[in-house]
Protein backbone atom coordinates (compact mmCIF):
# COMPACT_ATOMS: atom_id res chain seq x y z
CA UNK A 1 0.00 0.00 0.00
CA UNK A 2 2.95 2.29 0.35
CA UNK A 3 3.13 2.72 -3.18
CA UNK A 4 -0.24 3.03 -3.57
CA UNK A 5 0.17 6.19 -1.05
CA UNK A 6 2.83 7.63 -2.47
CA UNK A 7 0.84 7.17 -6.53
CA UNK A 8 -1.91 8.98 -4.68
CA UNK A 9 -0.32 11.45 -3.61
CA UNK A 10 2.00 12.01 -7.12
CA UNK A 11 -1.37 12.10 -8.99
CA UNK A 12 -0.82 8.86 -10.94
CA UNK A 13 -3.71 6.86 -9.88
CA UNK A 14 -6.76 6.49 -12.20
CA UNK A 15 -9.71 8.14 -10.94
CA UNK A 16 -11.55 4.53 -9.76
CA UNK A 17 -8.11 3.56 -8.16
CA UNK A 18 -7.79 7.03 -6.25
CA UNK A 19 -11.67 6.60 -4.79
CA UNK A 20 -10.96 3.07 -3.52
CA UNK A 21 -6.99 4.17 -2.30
CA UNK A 22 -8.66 6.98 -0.14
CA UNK A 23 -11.38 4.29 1.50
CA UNK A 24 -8.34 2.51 2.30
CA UNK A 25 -6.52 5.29 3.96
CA UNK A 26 -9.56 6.39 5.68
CA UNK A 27 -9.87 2.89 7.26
CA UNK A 28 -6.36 2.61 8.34
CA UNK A 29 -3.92 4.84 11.08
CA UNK A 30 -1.02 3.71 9.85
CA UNK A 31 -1.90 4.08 5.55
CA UNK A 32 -3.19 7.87 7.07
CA UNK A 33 0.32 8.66 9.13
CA UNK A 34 1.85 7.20 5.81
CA UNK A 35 -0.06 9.52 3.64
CA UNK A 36 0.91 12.43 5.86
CA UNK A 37 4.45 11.96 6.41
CA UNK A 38 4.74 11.39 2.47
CA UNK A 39 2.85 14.51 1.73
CA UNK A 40 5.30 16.44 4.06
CA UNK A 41 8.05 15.19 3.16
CA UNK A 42 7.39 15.84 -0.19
CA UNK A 43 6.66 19.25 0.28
CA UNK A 44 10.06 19.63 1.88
CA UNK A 45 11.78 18.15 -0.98
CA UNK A 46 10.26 20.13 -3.41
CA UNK A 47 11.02 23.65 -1.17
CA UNK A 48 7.67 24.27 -0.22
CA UNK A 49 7.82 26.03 3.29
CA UNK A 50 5.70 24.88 6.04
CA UNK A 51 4.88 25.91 9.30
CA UNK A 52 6.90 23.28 11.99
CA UNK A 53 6.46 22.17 15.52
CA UNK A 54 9.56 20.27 15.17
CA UNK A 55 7.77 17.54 12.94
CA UNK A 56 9.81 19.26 9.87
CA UNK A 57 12.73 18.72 11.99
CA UNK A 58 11.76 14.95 13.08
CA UNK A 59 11.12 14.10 9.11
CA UNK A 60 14.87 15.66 8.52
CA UNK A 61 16.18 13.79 10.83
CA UNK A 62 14.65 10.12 9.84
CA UNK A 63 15.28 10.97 6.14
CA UNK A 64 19.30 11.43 7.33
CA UNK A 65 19.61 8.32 9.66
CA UNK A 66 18.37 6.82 5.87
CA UNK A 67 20.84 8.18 4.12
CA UNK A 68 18.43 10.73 1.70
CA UNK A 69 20.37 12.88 -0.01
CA UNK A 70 19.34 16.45 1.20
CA UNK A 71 21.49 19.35 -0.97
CA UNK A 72 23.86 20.95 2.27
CA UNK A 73 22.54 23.89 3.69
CA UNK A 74 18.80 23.16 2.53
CA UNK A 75 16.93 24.43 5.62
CA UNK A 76 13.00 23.51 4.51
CA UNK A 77 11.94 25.69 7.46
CA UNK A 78 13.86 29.17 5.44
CA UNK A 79 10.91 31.04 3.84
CA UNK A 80 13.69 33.22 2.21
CA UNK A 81 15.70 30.24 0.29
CA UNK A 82 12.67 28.63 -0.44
CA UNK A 83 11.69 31.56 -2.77
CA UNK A 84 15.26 31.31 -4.40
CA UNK A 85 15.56 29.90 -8.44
């Protein structure tokens, strides 16, 4: 289902497949923690700023201790480099 998630949330699903992949995330904690967490961390990698409460941070963190490579001095949280070409 992971891929599934991350299909949904890339816009690659067919519209029947995206109906019956949101039932399943709406029935499941862990497929809607998955579905967050991917949506976040997308919008990190892509340099779209969001507000934090240190869950920004936490994602950071667990995407380093995997070994994702994050371009040095990329700070998600920076509403200034964000904006930057």
């Amino acid at each position: 289902m992971s891929l599934k998630v991350s299909l949904l949330l890339d816009g690659q699903l067919e519209a029947d497949q995206v109906k019956a992949a949101l039932g399943e995330v709406a029935a499941d904690a862990t497929l809607r923690d998955r579905y967050t967490l991917y949506g976040l961390a997308g919008d990190a990698l892509r340099g779209n700023s969001t507000p934090d409460d240190g869950f920004s941070q936490r994602i950071f963190a667990r995407m380093r201790m995997e070994r994702a490579r994050i371009e040095p001095g990329y700070d998600p949280l920076d509403d200034d480099e964000a904006e930057r070409p």
